[in-house]
Protein backbone atom coordinates (compact mmCIF):
# COMPACT_ATOMS: atom_id res chain seq x y z
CA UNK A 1 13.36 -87.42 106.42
CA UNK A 2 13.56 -84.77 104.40
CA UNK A 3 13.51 -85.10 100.86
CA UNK A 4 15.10 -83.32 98.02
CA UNK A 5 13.42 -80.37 97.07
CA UNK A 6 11.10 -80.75 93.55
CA UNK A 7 11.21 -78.50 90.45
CA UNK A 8 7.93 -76.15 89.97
CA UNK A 9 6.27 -76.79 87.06
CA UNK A 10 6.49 -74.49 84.42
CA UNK A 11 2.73 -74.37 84.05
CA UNK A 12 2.32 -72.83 87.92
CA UNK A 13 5.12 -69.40 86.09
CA UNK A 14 2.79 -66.54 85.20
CA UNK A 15 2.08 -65.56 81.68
CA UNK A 16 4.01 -62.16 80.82
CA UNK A 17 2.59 -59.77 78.59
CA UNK A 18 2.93 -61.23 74.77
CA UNK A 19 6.27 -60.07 73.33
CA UNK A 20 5.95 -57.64 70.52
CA UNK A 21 8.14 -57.67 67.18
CA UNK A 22 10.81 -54.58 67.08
CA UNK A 23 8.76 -51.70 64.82
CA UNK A 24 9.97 -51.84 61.18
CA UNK A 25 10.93 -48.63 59.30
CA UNK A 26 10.07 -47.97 55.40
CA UNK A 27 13.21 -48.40 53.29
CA UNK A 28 14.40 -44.90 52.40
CA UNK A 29 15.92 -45.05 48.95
CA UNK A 30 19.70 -44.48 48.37
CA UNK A 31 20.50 -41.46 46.78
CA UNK A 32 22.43 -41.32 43.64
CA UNK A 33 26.13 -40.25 43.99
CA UNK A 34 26.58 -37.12 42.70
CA UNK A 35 27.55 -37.25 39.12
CA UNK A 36 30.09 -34.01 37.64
CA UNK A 37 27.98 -31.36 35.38
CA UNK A 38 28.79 -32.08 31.86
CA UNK A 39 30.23 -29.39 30.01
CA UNK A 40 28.64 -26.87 27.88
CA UNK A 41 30.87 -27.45 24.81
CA UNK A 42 31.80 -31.14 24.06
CA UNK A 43 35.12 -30.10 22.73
CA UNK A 44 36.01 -29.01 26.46
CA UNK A 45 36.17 -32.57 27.48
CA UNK A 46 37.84 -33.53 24.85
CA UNK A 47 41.61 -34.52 25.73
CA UNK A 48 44.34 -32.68 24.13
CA UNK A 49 45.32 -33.88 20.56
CA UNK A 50 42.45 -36.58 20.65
CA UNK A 51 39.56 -35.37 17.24
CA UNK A 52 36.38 -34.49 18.67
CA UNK A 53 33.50 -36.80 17.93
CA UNK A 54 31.21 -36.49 14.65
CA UNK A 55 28.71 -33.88 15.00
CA UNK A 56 30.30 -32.09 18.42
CA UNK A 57 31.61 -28.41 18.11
CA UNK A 58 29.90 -25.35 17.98
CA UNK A 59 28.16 -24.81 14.35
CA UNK A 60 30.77 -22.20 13.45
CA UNK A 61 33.52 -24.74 14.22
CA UNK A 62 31.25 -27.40 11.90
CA UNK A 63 31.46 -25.01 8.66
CA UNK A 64 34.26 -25.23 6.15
CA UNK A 65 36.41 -22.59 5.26
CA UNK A 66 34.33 -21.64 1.79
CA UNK A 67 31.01 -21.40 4.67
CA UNK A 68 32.96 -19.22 6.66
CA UNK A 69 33.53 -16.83 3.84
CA UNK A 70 30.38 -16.48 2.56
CA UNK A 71 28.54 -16.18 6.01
CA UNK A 72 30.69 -13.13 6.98
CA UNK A 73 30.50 -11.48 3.54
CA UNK A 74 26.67 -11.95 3.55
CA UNK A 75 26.75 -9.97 7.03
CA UNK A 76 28.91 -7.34 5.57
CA UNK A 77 26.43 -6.86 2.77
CA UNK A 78 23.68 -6.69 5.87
CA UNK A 79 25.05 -4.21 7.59
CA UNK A 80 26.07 -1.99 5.40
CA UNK A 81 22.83 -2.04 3.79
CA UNK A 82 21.32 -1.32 6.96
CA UNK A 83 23.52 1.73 7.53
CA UNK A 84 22.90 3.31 4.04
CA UNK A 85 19.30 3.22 4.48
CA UNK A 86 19.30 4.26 8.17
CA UNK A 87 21.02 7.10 6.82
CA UNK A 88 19.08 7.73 3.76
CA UNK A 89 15.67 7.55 5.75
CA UNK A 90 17.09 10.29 8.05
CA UNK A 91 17.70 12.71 5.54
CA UNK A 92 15.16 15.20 5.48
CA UNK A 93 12.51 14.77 2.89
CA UNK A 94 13.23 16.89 -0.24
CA UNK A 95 10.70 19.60 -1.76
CA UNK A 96 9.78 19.06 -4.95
CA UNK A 97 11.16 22.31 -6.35
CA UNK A 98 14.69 20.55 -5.16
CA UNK A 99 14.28 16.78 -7.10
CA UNK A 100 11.49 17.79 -9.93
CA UNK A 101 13.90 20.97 -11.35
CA UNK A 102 15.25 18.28 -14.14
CA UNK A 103 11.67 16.74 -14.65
CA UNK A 104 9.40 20.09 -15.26
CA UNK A 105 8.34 18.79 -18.18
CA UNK A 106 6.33 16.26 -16.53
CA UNK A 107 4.54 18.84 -15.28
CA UNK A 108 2.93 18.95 -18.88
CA UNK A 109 4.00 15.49 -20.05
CA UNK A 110 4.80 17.26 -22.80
CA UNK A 111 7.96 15.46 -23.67
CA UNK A 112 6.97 11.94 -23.34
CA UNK A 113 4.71 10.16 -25.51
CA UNK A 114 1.14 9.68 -25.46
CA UNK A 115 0.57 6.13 -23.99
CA UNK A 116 -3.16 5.74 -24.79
CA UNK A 117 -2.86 3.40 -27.01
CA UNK A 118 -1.57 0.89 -24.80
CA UNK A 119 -4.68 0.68 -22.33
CA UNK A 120 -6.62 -0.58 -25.49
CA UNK A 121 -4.10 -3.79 -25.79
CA UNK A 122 -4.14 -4.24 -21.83
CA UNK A 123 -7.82 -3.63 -20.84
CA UNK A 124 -8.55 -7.27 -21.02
CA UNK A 125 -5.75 -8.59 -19.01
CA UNK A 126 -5.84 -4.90 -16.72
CA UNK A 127 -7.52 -6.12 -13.63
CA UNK A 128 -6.02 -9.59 -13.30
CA UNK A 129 -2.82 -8.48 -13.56
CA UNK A 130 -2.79 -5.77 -11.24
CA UNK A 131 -4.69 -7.28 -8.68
CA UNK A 132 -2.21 -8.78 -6.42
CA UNK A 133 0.16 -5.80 -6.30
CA UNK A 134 -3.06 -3.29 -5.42
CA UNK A 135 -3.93 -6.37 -2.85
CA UNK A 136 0.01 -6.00 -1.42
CA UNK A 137 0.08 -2.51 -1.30
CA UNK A 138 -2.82 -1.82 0.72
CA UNK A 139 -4.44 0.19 -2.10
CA UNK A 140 -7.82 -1.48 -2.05
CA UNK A 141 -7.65 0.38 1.32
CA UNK A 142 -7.01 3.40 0.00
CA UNK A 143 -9.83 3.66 -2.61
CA UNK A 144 -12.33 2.54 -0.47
CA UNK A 145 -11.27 5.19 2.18
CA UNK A 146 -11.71 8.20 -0.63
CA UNK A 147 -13.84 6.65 -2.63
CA UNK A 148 -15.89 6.20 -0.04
CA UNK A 149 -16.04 10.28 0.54
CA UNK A 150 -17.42 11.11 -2.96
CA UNK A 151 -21.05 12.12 -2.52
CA UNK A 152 -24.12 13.67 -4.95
CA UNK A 153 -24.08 13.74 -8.50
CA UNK A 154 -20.43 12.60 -9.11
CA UNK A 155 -17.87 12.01 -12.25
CA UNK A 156 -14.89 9.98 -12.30
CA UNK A 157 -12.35 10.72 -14.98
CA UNK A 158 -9.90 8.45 -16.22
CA UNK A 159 -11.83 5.36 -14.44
CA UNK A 160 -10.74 2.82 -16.88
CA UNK A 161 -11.93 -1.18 -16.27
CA UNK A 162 -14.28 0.50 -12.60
CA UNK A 163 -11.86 -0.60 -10.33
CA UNK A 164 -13.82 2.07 -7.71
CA UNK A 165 -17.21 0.91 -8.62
CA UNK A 166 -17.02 -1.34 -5.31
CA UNK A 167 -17.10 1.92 -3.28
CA UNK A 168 -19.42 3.95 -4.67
CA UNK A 169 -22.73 4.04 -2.25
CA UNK A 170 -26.39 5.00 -2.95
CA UNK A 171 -28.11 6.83 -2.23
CA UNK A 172 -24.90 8.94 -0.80
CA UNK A 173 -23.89 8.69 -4.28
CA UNK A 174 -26.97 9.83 -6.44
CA UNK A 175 -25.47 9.63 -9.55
CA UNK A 176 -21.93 8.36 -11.37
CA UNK A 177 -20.55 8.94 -14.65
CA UNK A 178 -17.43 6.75 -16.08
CA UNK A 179 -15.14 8.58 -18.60
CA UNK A 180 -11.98 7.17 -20.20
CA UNK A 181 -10.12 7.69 -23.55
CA UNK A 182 -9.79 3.87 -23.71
CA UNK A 183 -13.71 2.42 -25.23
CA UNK A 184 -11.83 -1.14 -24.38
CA UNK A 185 -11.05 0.04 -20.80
CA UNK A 186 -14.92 1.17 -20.51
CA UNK A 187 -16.08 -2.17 -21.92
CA UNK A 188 -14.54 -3.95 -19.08
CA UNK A 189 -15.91 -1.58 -16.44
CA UNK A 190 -19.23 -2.12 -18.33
CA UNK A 191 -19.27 -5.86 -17.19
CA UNK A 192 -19.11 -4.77 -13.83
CA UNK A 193 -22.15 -3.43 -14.19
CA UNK A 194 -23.91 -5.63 -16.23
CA UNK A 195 -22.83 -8.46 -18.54
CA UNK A 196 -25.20 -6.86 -21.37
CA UNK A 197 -23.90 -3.04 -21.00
CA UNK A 198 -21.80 -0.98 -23.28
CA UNK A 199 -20.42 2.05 -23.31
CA UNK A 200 -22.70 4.61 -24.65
CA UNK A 201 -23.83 8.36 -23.95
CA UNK A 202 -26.66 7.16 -22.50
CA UNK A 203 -27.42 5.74 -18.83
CA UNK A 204 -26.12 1.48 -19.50
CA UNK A 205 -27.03 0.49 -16.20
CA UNK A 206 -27.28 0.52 -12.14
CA UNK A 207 -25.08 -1.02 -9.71
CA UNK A 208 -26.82 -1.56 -6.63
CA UNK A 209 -29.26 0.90 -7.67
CA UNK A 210 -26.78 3.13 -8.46
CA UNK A 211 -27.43 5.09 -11.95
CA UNK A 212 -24.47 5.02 -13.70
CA UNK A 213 -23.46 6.22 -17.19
CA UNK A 214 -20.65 5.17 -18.83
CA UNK A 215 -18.99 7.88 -21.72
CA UNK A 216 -15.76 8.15 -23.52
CA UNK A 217 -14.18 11.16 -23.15
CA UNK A 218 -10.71 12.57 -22.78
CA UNK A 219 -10.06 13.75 -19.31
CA UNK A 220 -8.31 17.11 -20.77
CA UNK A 221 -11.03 18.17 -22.70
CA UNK A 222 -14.71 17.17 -20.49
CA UNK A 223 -17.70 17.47 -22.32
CA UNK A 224 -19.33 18.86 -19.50
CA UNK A 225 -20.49 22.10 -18.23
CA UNK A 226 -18.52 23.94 -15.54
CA UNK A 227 -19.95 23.93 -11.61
CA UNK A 228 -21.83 20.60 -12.49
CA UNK A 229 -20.86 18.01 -10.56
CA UNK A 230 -20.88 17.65 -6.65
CA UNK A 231 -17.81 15.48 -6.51
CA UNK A 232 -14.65 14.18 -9.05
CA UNK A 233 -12.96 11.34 -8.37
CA UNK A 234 -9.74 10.33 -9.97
CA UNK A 235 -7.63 7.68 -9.00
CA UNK A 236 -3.93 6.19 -10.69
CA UNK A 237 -4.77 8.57 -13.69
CA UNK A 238 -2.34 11.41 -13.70
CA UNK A 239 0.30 9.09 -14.36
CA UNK A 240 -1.16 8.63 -17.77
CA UNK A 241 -2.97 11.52 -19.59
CA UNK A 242 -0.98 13.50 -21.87
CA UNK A 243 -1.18 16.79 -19.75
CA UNK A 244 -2.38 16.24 -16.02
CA UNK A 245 -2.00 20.05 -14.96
CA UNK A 246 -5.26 20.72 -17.68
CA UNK A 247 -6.77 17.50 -16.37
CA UNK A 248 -6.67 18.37 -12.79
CA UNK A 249 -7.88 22.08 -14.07
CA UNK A 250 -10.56 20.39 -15.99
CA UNK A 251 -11.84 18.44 -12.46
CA UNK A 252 -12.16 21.53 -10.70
CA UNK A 253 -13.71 23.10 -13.93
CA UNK A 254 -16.88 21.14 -14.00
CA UNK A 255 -17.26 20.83 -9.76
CA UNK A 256 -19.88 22.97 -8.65
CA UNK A 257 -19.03 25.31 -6.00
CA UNK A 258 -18.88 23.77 -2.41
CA UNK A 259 -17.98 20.49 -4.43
CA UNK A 260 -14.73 18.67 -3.84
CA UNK A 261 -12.01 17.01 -6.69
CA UNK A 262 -10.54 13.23 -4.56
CA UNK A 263 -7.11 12.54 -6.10
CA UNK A 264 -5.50 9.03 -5.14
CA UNK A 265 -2.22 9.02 -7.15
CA UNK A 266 1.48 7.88 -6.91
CA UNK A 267 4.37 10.03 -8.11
CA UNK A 268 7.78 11.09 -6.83
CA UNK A 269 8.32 10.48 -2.97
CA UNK A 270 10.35 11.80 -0.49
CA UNK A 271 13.69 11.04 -0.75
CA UNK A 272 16.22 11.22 -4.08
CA UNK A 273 17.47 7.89 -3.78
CA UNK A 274 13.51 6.51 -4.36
CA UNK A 275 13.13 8.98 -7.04
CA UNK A 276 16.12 7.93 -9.27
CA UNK A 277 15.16 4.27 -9.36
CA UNK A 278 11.64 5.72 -10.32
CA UNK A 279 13.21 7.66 -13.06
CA UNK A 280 15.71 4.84 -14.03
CA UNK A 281 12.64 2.51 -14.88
CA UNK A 282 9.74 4.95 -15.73
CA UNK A 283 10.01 4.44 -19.13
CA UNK A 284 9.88 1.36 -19.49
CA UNK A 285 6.98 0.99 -16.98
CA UNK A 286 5.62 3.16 -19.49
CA UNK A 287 5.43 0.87 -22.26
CA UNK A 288 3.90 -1.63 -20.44
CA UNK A 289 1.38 -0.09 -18.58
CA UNK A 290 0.74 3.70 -20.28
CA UNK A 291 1.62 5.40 -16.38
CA UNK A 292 4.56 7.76 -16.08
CA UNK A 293 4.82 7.05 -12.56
CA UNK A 294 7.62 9.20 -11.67
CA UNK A 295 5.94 12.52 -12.01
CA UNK A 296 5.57 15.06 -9.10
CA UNK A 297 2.00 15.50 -8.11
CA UNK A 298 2.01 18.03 -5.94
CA UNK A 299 3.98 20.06 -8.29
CA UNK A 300 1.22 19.44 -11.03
CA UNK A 301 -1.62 19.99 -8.61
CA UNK A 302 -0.34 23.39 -7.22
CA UNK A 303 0.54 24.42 -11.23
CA UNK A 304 -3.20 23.81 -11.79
CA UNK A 305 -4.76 25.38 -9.13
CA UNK A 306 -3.15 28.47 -9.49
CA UNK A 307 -4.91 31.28 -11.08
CA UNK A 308 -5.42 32.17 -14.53
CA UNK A 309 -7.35 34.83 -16.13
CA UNK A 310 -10.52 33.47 -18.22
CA UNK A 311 -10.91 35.92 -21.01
CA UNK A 312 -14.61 35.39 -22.97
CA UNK A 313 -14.00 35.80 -26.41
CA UNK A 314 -16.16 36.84 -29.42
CA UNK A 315 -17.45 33.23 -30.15
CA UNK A 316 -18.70 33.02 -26.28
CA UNK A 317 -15.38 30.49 -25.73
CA UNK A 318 -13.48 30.62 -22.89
CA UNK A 319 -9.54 31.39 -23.55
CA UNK A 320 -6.34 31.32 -21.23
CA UNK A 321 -5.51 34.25 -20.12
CA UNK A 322 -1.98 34.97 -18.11
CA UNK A 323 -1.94 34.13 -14.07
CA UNK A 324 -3.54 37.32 -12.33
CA UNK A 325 -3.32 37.98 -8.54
CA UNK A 326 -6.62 36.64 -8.05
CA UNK A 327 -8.58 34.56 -5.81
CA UNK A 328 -8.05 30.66 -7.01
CA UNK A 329 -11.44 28.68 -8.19
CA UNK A 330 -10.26 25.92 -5.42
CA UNK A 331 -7.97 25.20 -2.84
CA UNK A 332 -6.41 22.32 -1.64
CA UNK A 333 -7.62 20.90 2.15
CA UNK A 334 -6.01 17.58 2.74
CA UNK A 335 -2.93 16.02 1.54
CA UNK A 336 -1.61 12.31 2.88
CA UNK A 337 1.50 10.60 1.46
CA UNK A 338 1.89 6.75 1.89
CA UNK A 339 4.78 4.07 0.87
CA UNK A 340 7.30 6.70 1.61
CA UNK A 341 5.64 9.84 -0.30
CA UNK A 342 5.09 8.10 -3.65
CA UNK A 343 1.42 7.52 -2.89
CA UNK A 344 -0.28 11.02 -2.70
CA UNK A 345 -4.28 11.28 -1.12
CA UNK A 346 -5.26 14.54 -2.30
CA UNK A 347 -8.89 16.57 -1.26
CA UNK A 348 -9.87 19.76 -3.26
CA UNK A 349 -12.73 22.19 -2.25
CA UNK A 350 -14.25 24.24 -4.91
CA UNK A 351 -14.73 28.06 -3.62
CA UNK A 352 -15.57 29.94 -6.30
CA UNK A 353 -17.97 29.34 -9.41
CA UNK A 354 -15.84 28.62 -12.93
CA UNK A 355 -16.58 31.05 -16.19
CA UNK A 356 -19.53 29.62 -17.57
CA UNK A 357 -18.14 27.34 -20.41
CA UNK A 358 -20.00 26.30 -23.48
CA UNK A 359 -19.92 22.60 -24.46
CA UNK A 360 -18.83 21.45 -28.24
């Protein structure tokens, strides 16, 4: 009989192949929604009528009316400051026959008073207190750069406290002599040289083994022979003796032939404008200082370097004679103006031997 048919047993089914979990993907992150650009200007978003916030606005918007004012009569001011010296700097520079016709006398000095006097109360304070606007100015520069040209047996004139002795060389230089009216001025170049010198006739000292001699002498009137020196130096000095024209002649006087006179001096400049604020305050600059700093160097240089007639007299002096059409004693071979022409850098070559000249 046949009997019901029995279950298979599970354990007779065939393992399948292991199941395997679904792969898993890495979580990519949301992105932000998209937010609107805020505007440039606060006061954009701002709903009509409602007051902005404290400290939105543009800054013009943040000043009060009094702010306003000033800030746009400031930029007036600017611009038409701006326009009146664009203007003024493109004018063509003027000659000096054109703004020194009311200041001839200059020329001479002849009409303003002798300021010697004053460089005996400011020798002492001189060099501190001119330090930082020579600094400013660039004019340390400037003297080194001639300075640094003089060469041989050479004089300065006019040299007061030694402000140049820095940039004198040896054996380039061989020689120096100091002169100045002031004997306080040369008692503070003195200290340059040594603490113990003093002014004297007589060689005080060397500086650097430099020889130098220190003498007090009026730049007008050199106790020297003519066609001795190879080189004379003068810087900042025809502001302030009595008649520069004779003290430039007096420079080329005593430079021997082949020699050259180095001038570093300020004056009138280029344009009017300059040279009436120069004229407005000269005086008193004068007072303080001794320098007439308003007077026109080239003028004075060219008066000075034209020629005169040297007549011999009796006594073996030399006298003035009138200007002859005649070869000059010197010429002039380099001029350079700085801080708009007031600043003049003058180089003059001796050509010719002077009239011998007796010394008193």
């Amino acid at each position: 009989m046949a009997g019901k048919p029995t279950k298979k047993s599970s354990s007779n089914k065939r393992p399948g192949p292991p199941l395997r979990a679904p792969p898993t993907h890495a979580a990519v992150p949301s992105q932000p929604a998209p937010t609107a650009a805020k505007p440039s200007n606060p006061t954009l978003s701002t709903p009509a009528g409602a007051t902005p916030a404290a400290g939105s606005g543009s800054w013009w918007s943040r000043l009060s009316p009094r702010g306003k004012a000033a800030f746009a009569v400031g930029g007036i001011a600017v611009y038409a400051a701006g326009v009146y010296g664009f203007f003024q700097l493109q004018r063509p520079p003027t000659s000096d026959s054109e703004h020194d016709r009311h200041d001839a006398c200059a020329v001479a000095g002849s009409d303003q008073p002798d300021r010697r006097a004053v460089y005996d109360e400011i020798a002492r304070d001189y060099d501190r207190e001119i330090a930082r606007d020579e600094w400013a100015m660039g004019m340390l520069l400037v003297r080194r750069w001639m300075v640094g040209k003089a060469k041989g047996d050479t004089l300065e004139i006019a040299a007061g406290t030694g402000r140049n002795l820095a940039y004198y060389r040896f054996p380039r230089v061989s020689h120096l002599t100091l002169t100045d009216t002031s004997s306080a001025m040369l008692a503070e170049a003195a200290k340059h040289i040594s603490p113990t010198s003093t002014p004297s006739t007589d060689l005080v000292g060397a500086k650097d083994a430099l020889p130098i001699s220190l003498i007090e002498a009026d730049a007008t009137r050199l106790p020297f022979a003519s066609n001795n020196f190879d080189t004379v130096v003068s810087t900042m000095s025809l502001c302030s003796v009595h008649d520069p024209t004779l003290a430039v002649r007096e420079a080329v006087r005593v430079t021997k032939p082949g020699g050259r006179v180095l001038l570093v001096e300020h004056g009138r400049g280029h344009y009017n404008w300059l040279n009436r604020a120069l004229d407005r305050s000269a005086e008193k600059h004068a007072e303080k200082w001794g320098c007439y700093f308003h007077r026109p160097i080239g003028q004075i240089v060219d008066a000075a370097l034209a020629p005169v007639a040297q007549v011999v007299e009796s006594d073996g002096k030399v006298a003035e004679g009138m200007a002859v059409a005649t070869e000059p004693l010197a010429k002039i071979t380099s001029v350079t103006r700085l801080h708009l022409g007031t600043t003049w850098m003058i180089e003059i070559e001796k050509v010719r031997a002077s009239a011998v000249e007796t010394v008193d």
